[in-house]
Protein backbone atom coordinates (compact mmCIF):
# COMPACT_ATOMS: atom_id res chain seq x y z
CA UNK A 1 -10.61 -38.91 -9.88
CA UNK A 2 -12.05 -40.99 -12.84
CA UNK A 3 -8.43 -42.30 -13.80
CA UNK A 4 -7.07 -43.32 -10.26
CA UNK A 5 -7.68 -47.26 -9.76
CA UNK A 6 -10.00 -47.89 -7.23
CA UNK A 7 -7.68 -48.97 -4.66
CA UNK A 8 -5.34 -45.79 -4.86
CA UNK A 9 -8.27 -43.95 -5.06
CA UNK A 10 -9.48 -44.61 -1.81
CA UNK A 11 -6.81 -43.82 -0.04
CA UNK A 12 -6.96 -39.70 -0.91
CA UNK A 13 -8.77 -38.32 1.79
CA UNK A 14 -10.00 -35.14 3.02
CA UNK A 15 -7.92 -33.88 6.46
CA UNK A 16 -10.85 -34.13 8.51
CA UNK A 17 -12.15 -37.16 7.04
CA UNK A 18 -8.65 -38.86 7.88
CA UNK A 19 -8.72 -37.43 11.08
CA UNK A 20 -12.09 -39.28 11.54
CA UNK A 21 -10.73 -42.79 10.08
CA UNK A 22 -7.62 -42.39 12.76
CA UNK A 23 -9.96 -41.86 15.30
CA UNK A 24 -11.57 -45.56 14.56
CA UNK A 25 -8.31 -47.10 14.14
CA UNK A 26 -6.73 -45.96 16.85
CA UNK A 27 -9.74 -47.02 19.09
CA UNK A 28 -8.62 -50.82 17.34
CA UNK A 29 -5.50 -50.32 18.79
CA UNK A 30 -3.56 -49.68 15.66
CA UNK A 31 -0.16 -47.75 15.87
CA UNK A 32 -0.69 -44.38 13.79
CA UNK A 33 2.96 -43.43 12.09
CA UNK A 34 2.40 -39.91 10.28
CA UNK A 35 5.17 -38.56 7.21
CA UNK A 36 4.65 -35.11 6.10
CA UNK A 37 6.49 -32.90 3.35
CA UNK A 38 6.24 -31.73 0.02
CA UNK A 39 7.13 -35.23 -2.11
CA UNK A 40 7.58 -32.82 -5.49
CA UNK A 41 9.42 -35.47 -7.19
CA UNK A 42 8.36 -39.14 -6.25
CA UNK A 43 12.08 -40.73 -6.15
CA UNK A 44 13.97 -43.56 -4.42
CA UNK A 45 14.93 -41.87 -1.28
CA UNK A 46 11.24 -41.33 -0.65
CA UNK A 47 10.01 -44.63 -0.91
CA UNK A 48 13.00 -46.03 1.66
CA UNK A 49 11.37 -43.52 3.85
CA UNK A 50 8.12 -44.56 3.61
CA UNK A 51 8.34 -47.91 3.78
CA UNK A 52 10.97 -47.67 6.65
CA UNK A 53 8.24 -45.32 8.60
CA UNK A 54 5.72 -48.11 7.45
CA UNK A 55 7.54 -50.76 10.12
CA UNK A 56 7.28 -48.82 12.82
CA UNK A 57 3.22 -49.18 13.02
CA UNK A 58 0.30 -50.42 11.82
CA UNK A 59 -0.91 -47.79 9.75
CA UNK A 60 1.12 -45.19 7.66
CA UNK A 61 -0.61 -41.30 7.16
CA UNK A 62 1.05 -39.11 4.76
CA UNK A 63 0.17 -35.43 4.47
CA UNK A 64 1.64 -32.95 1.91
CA UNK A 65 2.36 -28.81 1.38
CA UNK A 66 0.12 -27.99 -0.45
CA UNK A 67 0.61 -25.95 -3.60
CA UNK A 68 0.73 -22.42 -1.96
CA UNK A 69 2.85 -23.35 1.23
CA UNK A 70 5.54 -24.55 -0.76
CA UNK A 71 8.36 -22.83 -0.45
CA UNK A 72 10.94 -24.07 -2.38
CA UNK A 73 12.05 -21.20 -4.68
CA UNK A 74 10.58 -20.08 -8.16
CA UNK A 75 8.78 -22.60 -10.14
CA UNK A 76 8.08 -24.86 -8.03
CA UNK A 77 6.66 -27.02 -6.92
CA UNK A 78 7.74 -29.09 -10.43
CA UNK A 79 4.58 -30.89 -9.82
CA UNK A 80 0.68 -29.93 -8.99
CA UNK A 81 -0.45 -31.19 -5.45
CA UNK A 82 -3.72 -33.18 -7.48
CA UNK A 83 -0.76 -35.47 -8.94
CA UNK A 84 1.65 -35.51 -5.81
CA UNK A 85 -0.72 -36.77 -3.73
CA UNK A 86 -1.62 -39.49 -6.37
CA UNK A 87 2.19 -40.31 -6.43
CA UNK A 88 2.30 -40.67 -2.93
CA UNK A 89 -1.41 -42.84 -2.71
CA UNK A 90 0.22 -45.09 -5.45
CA UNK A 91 2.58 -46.68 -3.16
CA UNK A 92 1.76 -50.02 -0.86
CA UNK A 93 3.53 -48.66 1.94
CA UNK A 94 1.20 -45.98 2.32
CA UNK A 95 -2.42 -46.09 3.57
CA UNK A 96 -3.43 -42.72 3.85
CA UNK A 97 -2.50 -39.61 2.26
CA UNK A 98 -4.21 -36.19 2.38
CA UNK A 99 -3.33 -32.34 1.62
CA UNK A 100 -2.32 -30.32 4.36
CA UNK A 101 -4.49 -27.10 5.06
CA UNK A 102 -1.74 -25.07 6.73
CA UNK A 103 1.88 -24.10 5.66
CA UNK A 104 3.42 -26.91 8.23
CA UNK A 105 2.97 -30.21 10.17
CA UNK A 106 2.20 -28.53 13.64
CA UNK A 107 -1.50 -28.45 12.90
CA UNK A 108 -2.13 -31.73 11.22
CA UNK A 109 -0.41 -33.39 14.14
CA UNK A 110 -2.74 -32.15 16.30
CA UNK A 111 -5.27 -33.25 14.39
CA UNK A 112 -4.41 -36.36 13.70
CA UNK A 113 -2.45 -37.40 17.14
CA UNK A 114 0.14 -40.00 15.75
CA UNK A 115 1.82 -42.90 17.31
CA UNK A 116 4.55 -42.16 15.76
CA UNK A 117 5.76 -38.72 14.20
CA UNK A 118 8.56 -39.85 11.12
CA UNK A 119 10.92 -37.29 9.71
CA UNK A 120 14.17 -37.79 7.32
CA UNK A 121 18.02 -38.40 8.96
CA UNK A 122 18.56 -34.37 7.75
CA UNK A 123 16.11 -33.89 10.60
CA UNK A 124 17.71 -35.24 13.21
CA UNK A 125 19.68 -31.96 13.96
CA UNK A 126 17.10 -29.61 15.17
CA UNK A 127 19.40 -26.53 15.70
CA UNK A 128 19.89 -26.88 12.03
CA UNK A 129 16.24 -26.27 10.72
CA UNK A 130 16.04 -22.13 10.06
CA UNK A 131 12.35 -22.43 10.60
CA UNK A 132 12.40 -23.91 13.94
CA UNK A 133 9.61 -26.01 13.02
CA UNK A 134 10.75 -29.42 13.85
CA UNK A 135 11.03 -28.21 17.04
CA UNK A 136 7.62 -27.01 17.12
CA UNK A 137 6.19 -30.36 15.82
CA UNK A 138 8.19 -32.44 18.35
CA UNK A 139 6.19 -30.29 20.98
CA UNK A 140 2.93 -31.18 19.02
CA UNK A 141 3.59 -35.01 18.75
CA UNK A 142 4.03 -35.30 22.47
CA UNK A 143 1.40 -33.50 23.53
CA UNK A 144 -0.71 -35.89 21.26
CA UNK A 145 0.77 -38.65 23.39
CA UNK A 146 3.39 -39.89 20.16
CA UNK A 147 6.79 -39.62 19.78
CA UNK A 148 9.23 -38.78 16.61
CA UNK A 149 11.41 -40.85 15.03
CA UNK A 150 13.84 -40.34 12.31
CA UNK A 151 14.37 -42.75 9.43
CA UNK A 152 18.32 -44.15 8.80
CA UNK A 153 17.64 -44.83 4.62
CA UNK A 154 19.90 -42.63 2.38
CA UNK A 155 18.63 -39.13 1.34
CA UNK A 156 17.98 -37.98 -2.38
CA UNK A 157 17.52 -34.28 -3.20
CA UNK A 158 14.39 -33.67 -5.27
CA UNK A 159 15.70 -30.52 -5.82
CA UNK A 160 18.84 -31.51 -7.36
CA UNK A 161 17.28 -34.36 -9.03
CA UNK A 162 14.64 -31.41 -11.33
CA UNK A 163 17.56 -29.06 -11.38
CA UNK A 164 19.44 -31.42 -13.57
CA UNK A 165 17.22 -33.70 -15.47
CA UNK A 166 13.56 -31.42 -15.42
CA UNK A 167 14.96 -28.28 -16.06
CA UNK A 168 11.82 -25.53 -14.99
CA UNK A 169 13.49 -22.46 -17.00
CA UNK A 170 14.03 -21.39 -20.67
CA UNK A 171 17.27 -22.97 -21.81
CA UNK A 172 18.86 -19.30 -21.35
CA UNK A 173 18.13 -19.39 -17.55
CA UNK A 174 18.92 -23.51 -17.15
CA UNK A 175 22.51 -22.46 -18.62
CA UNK A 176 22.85 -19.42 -16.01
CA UNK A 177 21.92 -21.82 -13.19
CA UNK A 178 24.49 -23.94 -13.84
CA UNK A 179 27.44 -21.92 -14.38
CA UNK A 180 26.72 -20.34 -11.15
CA UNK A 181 25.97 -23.33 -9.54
CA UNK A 182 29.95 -24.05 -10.59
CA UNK A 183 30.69 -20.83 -8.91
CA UNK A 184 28.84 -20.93 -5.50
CA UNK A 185 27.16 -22.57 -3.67
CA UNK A 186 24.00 -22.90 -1.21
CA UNK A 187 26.54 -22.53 1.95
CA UNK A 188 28.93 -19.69 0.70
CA UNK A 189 25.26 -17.62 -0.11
CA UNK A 190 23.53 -18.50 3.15
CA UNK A 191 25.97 -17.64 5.37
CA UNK A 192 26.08 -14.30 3.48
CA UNK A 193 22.29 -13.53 4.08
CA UNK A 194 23.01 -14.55 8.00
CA UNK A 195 25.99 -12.17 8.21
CA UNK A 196 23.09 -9.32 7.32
CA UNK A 197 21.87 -9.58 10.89
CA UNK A 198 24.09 -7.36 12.11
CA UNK A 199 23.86 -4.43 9.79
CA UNK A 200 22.04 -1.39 11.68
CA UNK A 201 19.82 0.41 8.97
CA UNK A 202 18.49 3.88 8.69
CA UNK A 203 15.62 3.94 6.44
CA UNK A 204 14.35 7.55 4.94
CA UNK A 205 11.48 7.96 2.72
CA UNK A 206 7.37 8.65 3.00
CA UNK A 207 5.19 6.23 4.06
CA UNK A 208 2.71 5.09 1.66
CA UNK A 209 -0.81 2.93 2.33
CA UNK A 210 -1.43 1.06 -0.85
CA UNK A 211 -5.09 0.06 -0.68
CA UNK A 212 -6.83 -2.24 -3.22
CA UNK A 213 -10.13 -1.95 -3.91
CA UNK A 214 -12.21 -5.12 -5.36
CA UNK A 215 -15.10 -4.51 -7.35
CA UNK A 216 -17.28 -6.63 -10.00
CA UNK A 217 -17.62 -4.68 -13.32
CA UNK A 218 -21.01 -4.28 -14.08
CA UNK A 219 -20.66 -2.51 -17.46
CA UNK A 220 -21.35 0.65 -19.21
CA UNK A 221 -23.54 3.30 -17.71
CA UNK A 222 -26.42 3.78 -19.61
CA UNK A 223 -25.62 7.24 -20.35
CA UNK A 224 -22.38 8.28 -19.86
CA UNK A 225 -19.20 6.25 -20.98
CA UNK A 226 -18.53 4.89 -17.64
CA UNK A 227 -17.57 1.57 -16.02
CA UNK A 228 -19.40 0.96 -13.51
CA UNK A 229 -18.48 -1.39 -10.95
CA UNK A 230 -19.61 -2.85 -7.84
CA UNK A 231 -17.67 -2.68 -4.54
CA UNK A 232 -16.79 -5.73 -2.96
CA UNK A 233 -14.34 -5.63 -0.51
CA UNK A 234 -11.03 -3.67 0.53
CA UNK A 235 -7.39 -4.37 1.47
CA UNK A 236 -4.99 -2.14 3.24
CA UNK A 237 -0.78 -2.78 2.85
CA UNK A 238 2.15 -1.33 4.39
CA UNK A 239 3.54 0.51 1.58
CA UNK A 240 6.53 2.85 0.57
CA UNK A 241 9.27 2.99 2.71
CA UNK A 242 6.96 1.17 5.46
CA UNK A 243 7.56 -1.91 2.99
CA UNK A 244 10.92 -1.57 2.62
CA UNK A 245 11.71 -1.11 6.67
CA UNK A 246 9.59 -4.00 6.77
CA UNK A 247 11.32 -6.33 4.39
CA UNK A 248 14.85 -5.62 5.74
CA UNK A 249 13.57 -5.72 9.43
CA UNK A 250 13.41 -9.81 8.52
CA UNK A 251 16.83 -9.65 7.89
CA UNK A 252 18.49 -7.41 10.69
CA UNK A 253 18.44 -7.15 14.19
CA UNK A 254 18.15 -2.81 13.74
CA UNK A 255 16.01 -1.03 11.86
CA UNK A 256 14.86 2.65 11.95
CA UNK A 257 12.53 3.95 9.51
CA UNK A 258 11.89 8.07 9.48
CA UNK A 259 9.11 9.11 7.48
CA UNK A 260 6.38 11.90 7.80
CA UNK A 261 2.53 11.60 8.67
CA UNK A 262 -0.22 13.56 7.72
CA UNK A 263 -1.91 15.68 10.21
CA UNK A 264 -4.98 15.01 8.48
CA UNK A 265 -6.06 11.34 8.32
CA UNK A 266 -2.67 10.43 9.90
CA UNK A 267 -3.50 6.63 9.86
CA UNK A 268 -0.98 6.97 12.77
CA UNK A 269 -2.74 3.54 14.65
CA UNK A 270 -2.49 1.69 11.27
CA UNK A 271 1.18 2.34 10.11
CA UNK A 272 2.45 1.13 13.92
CA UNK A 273 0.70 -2.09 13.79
CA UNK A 274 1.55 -2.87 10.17
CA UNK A 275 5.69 -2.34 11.23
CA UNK A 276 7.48 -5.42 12.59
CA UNK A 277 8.38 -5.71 16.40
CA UNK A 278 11.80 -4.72 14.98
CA UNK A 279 11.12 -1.66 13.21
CA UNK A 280 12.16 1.75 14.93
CA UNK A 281 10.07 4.64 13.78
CA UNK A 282 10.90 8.67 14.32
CA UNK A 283 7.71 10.60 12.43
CA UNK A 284 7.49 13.89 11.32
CA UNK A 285 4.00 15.61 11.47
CA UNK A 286 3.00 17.08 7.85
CA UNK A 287 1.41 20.02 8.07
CA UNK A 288 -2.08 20.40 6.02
CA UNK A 289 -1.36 16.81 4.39
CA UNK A 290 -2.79 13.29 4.76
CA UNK A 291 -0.55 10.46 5.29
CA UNK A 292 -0.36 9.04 1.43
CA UNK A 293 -2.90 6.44 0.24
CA UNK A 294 -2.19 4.84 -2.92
CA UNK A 295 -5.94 3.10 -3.81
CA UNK A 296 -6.36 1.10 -6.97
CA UNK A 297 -9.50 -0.56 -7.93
CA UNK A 298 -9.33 -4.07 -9.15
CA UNK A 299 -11.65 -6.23 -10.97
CA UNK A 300 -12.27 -8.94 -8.45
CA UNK A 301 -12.24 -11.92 -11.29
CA UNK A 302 -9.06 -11.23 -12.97
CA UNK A 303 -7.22 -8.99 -10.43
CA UNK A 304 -6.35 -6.08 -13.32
CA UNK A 305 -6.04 -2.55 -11.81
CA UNK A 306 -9.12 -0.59 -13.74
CA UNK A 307 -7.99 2.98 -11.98
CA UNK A 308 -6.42 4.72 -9.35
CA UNK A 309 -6.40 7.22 -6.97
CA UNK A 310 -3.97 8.91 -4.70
CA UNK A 311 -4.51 10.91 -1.67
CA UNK A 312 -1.28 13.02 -0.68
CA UNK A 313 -0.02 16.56 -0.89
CA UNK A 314 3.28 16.42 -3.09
CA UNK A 315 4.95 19.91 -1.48
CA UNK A 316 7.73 19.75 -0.08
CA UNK A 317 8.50 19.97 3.55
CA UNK A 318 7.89 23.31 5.70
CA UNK A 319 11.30 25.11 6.74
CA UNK A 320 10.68 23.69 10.50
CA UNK A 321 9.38 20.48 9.00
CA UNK A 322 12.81 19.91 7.19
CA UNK A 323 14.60 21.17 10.47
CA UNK A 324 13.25 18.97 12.34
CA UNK A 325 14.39 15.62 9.55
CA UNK A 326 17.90 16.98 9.51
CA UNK A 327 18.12 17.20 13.37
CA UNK A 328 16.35 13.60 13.66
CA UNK A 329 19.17 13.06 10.79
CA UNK A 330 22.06 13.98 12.72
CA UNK A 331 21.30 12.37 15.72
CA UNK A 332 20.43 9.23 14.00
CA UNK A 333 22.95 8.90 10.74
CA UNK A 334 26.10 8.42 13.83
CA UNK A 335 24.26 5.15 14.87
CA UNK A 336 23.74 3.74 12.10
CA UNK A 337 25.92 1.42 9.46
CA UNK A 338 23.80 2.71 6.04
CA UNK A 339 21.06 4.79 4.96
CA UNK A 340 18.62 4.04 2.37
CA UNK A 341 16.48 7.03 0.93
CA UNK A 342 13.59 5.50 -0.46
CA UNK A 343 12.50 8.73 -2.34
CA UNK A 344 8.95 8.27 -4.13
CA UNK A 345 9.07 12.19 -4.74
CA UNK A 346 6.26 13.19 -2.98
CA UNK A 347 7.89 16.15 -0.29
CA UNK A 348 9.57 14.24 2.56
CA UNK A 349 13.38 14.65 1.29
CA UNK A 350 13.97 18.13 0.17
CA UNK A 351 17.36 19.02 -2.03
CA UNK A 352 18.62 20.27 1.32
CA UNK A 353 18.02 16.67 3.06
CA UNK A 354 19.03 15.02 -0.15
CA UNK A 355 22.45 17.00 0.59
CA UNK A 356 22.64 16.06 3.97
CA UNK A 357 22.24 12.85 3.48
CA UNK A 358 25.41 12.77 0.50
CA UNK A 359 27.43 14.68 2.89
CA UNK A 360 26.91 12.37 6.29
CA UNK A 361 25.63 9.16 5.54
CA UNK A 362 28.25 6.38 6.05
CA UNK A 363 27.04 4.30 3.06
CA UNK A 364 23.80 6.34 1.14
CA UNK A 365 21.57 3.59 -1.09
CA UNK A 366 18.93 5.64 -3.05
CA UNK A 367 16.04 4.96 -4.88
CA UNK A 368 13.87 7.85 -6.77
CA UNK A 369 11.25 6.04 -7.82
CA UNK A 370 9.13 7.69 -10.59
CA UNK A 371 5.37 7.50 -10.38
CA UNK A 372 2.22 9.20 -12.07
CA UNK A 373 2.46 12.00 -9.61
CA UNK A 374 6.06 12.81 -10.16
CA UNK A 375 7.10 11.74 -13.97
CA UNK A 376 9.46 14.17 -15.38
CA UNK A 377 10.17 15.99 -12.17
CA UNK A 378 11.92 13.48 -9.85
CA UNK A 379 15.58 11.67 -10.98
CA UNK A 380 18.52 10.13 -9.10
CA UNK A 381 19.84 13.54 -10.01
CA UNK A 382 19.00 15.22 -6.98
CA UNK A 383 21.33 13.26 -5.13
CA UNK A 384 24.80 14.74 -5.78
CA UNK A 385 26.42 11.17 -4.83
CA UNK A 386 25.23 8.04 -3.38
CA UNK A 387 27.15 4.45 -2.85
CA UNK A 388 24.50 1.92 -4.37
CA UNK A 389 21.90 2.78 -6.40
CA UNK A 390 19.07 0.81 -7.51
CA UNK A 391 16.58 1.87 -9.90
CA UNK A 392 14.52 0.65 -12.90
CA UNK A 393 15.67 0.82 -16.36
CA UNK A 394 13.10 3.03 -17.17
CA UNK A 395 14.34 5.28 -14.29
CA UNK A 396 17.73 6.15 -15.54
CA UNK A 397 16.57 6.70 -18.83
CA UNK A 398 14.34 9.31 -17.82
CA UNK A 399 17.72 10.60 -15.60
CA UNK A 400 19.95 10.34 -18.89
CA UNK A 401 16.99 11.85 -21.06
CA UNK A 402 17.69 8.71 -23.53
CA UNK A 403 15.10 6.51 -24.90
CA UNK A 404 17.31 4.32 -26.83
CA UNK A 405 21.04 4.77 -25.81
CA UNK A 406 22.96 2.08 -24.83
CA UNK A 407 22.05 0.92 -21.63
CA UNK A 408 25.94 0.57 -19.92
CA UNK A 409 26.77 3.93 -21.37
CA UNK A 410 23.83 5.53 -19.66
CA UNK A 411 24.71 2.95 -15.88
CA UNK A 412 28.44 4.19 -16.60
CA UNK A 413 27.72 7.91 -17.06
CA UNK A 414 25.37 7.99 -14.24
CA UNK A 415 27.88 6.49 -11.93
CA UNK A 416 31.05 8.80 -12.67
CA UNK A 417 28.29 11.44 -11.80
CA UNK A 418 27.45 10.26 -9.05
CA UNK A 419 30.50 8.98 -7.65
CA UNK A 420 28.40 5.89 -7.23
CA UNK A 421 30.28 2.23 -6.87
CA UNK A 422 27.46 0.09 -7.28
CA UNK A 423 24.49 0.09 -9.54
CA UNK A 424 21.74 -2.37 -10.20
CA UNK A 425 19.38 -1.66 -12.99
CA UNK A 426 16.21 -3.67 -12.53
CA UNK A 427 14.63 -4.52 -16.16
CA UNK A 428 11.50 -6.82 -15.14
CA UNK A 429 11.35 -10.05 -17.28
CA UNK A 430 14.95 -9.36 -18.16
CA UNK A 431 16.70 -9.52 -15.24
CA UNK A 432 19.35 -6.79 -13.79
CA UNK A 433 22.66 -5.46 -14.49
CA UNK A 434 24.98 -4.83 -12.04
CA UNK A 435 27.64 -1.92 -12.44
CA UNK A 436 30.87 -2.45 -9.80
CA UNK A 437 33.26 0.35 -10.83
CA UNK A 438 33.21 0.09 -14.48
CA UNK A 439 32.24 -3.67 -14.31
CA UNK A 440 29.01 -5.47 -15.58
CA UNK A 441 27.32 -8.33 -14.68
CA UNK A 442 23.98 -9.55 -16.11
CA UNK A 443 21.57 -11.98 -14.08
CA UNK A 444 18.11 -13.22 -15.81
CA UNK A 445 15.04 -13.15 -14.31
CA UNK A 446 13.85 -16.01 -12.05
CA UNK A 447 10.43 -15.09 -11.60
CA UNK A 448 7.56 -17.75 -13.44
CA UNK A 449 4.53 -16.73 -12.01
CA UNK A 450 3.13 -12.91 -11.82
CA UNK A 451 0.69 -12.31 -9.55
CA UNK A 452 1.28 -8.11 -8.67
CA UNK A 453 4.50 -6.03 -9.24
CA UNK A 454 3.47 -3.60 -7.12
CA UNK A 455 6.31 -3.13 -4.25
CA UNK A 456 8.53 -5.44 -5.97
CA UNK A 457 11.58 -2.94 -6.83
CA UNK A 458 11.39 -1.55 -3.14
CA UNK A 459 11.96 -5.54 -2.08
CA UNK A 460 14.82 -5.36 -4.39
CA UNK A 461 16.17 -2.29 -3.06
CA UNK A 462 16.11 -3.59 0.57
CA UNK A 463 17.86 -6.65 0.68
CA UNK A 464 20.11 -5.85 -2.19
CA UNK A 465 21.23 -2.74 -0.62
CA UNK A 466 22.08 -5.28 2.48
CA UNK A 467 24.86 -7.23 0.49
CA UNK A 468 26.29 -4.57 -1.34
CA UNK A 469 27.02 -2.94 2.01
CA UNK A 470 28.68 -6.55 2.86
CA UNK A 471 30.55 -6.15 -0.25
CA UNK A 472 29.16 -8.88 -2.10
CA UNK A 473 30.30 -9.89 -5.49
CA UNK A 474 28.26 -8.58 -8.52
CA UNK A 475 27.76 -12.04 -9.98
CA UNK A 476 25.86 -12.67 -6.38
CA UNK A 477 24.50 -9.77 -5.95
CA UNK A 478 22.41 -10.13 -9.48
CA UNK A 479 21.46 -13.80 -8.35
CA UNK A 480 20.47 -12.76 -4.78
CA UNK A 481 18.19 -9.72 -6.33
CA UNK A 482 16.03 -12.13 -9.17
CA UNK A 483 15.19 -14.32 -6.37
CA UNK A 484 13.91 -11.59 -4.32
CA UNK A 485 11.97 -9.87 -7.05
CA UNK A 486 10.33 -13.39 -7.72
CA UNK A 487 9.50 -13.66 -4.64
CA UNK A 488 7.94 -9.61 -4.71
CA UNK A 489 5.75 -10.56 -7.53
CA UNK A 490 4.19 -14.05 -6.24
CA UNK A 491 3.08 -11.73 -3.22
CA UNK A 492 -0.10 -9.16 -3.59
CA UNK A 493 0.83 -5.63 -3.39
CA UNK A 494 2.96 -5.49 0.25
CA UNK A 495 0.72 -7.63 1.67
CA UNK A 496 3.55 -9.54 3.16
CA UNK A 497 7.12 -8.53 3.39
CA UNK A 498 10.38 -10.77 2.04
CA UNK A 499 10.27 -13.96 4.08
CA UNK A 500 13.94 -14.76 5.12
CA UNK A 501 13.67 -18.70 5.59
CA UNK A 502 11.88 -18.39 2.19
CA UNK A 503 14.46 -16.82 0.12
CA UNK A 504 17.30 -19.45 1.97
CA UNK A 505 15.32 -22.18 0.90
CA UNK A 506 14.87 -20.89 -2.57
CA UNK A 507 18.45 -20.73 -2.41
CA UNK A 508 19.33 -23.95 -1.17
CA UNK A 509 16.50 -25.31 -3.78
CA UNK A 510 18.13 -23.71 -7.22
CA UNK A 511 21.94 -24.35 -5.73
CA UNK A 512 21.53 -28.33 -5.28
């Protein structure tokens, strides 16, 4: 780094060259003290801790999250790790800093085997930490032979510190922020995501393998107007309503997901080890059907879907088939405290089960999600009542047959048809709108980066479909479903399901 002076400069090292360096100091006899965290904004606060950590040895180590660990809610972290780490290098206090490899501390410290392990006063509570993890690195430090200590100085948000002065949003979004930030706060909301763990949930709704495909385009055959493309390598997801049992089983204690398998290329051992621990599964055997695989071909490079191509059978259920769901149905739909039908129209819930469910479920959630298989053929309209609904914009105007109307005429039509209480309408990169009887509420979008919207509206769906059965407020509800959904599209595909401690501290972050 050209423009780092020489004696910063030396400081920034590799994690297993500083690992090497501690080795010769400690054989010298020198006290190790190790700080770790993510040090987005360089402020006061920090440097009391670092130069109070500083007197308790002889040499001071500081590691940091790097870019892709941190978890601190959408856009951030305000800062790139290349210039936190030359923040952190910049101060005397500090005589070693270096980018952490993993998404905490635990590693490094074994690695490294500090003298001393240093965390902030806000540590000091361990029962307090949602990720456990200062637990975990306590174990680490003394089985390295160290100990932890906690600094006294006075803390400093970073958090509240960019919130205010380096706004990361369009104005529209900075203004949005702060008026609910007036409203609620960090507490109020996280103690409304921990009151989810009770719920018991019934899922409904086919399971689905979305595979991606990565190839290197090669270019045009030479005599047919093809792209031709080289395969590189292949990914397999939990999809459907495998994804969406998935994400809420990270929020409740109970989950059941029923779904139907293909006798044909069942994938039976793949769909069990892709479920949490959590997740309780009755399946249904499809007759003359594969379980549905969803596989789109990517250009490796740029990640942009070049084609796809499904393997399923889109009838609908055989008469015993569909006896067999509505007796699993009525054993089940007594145990349970809601029921979401994740309905991707592809022959799992019939009109008669789409009955059933209106008549017995407790509290129905639906979702008829419209795809390339089922355009034109598949609406919230086979559902002749439902208590939340959440669908994409683009979904109820193919329901209400209007291009162009009005979009709370269309919400508020739907709704008296439906019977329906609560509706969210997801709109992508313009937020949601929230329906409670006859009520609106808009919410922008929080997301900044876009890496795959693939599986994000089923993310939605699950945890949203959580609070409304808590009875949330609209104005919450909105705010809880943007920062899910920007959490959906930082992720690949389903390749990981909505991390709880995630989404808190996203909370906490954009609430300070």
């Amino acid at each position: 780094m050209p423009s780092i002076r020489m004696s910063t400069a030396v400081k920034i090292c590799e994690l297993d060259v500083l690992a090497a360096r501690i080795r010769e100091l400690r054989a010298e006899g020198k006290r190790i003290v190790h700080c770790h965290g993510v040090f987005d904004l360089l402020h006061v606060g920090h440097i009391k801790h670092l130069e109070e950590a500083r007197a308790m040895g002889d040499v001071l180590v500081v590691t940091l999250t790097p870019d892709r660990f941190v978890n601190k809610g959408p856009a951030r972290p305000a800062f790139p790790e290349s210039l936190r780490v030359e923040a952190i290098a910049g101060l005397e206090a500090v005589d070693f800093v270096a980018i952490n490899r993993w998404p905490n501390a635990v590693e490094t410290i074994r690695l490294l085997c500090p003298s001393v392990y240093v965390k902030g006063p806000d540590y000091k509570e361990a029962a307090q930490d949602l990720t456990g993890g200062i637990t975990k690195e306590e174990d680490a430090v003394r089985a390295g032979g160290g100990v932890i200590a906690f600094t006294e100085s006075e803390t400093f948000s970073s958090s509240a510190i960019i919130n205010r002065h380096l706004p990361l949003f369009a104005p529209s979004v900075s203004a949005y922020l702060d008026q609910f930030r007036h409203q609620h706060n960090a507490g109020e909301l996280v103690a409304h995501l921990d009151s989810l763990r009770s719920l018991k949930t019934l899922v409904i709704g086919e399971a689905i393998i979305d595979e991606y495909v990565y190839c290197d385009a090669l270019g045009k055959s030479s005599k047919e107007p093809v792209l031709v493309m080289k395969y590189v390598s292949k990914e397999q997801y939990a999809g459907g309503s495998l994804a969406v049992a998935n994400h809420i089983a990270n929020f409740c204690d109970d989950v059941h997901l029923l779904t139907y398998l293909g006798t044909e290329n069942s994938h039976e051992t793949f769909v069990r080890s892709h479920l949490l621990p959590n997740v309780k599964t009755s399946f249904v055997s499809k007759a003359g059907s594969p379980t549905i695989v969803k596989r789109r071909f990517l250009d490796r490079y740029s990640s942009a879907k070049l084609s796809a191509v499904y393997e399923f059978n889109d009838e609908m259920l055989a008469p015993a088939e569909e006896r067999q769901v509505a007796d699993t149905l009525a054993e089940l739909l007594p145990q349970y405290d809601l029921v979401i039908a994740s309905d991707f129209g592809h022959g799992l819930i019939t009109p008669a089960i789409a009955d059933l469910l209106a008549d017995q479920a407790p509290f129905l959630v639906m979702n008829a999600q419209i795809n390339a298989a089922n355009v034109g053929f598949h609406t919230i309209s086979k559902y002749p009542r439902a208590d939340y609904i959440c669908i994409h914009e683009g979904e109820i105007r193919l329901d209400t047959r209007s291009r162009t109307g009005d979009l709370r005429k269309l919400v508020a039509d739907v709704a008296g048809r439906l019977e329906c209480g609560t509706i969210m309408i997801t709109r992508g990169q313009n937020g949601t709108l929230v329906c409670r009887n006859g009520a609106f509420s808009d919410a922008p979008a929080l997301a900044v980066k876009v890496v795959d919207r693939i599986g994000a509206g089923d993310a939605v769906l699950a945890i949203t479909a959580l609070s409304v059965a808590r009875g949330v407020e609209p104005d919450v509800l909105g705010f809880i479903g943007n920062l899910v959904g920007a959490q959906a599209v930082s992720i690949v595909g389903n390749s990981r399901s909505i991390d709880r401690v995630a989404l808190i501290r996203s909370v906490e972050s954009l609430l300070k």
